[in-house]
Protein backbone atom coordinates (compact mmCIF):
# COMPACT_ATOMS: atom_id res chain seq x y z
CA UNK A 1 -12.75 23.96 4.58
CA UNK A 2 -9.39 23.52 6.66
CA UNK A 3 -8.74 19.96 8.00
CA UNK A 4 -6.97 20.41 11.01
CA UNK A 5 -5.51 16.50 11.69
CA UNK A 6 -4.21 16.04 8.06
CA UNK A 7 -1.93 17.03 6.47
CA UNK A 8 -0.50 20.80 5.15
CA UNK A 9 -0.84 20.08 1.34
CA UNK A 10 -4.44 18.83 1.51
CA UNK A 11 -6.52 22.13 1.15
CA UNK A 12 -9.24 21.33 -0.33
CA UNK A 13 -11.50 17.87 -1.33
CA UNK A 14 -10.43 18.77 -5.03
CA UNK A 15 -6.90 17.12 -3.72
CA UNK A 16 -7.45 13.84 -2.60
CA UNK A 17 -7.89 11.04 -5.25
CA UNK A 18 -9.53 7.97 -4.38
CA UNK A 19 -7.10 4.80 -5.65
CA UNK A 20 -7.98 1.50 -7.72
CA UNK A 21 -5.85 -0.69 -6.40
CA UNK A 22 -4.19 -3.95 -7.60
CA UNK A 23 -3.65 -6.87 -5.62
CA UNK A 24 -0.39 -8.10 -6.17
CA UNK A 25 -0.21 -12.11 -7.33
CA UNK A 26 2.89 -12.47 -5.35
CA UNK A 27 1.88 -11.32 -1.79
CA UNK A 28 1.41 -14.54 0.78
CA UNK A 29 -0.21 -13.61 4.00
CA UNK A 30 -0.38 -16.88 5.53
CA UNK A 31 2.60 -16.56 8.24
CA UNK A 32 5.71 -19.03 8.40
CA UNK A 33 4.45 -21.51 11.46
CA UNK A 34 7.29 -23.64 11.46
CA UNK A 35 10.32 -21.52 11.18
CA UNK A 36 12.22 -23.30 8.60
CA UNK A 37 11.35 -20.60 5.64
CA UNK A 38 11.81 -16.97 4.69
CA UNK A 39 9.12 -14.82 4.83
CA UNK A 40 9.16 -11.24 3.56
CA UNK A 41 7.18 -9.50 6.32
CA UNK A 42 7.26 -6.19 4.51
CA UNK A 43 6.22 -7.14 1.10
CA UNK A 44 2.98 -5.19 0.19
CA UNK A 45 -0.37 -6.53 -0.67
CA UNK A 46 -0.91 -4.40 -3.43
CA UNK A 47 1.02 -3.48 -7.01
CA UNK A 48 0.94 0.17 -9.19
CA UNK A 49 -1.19 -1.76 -12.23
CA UNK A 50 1.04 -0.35 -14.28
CA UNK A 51 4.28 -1.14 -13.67
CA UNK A 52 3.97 -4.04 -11.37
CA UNK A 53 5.59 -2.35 -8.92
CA UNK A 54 5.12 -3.04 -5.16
CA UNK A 55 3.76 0.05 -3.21
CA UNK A 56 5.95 0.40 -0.26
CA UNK A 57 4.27 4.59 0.82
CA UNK A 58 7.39 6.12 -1.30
């Protein structure tokens, strides 16, 4: 089977995993409505359970 939109090292179902993932405790989606705070717009929604690590696609 050859998947012809994805990418070059996915040759077969065998390599893709499906992921458990962790929501992360710290991660506020509610946006800043009056301007007078800091929000992190690229802080991730979800954590590596083991580590506590954000997952930013790296």
């Amino acid at each position: 089977m050859q998947f012809e939109n994805g990418p070059s090292y996915v040759k077969k179902m065998k390599d893709v995993k499906e992921l458990q993932l962790t929501e992360s405790p710290e991660f506020k989606s509610n946006h800043n409505d009056l301007g007078n705070e800091y929000l992190d717009v690229y802080s991730s929604p979800f954590i590596c359970p083991l580590t506590g690590l954000e997952m930013n696609g790296k």
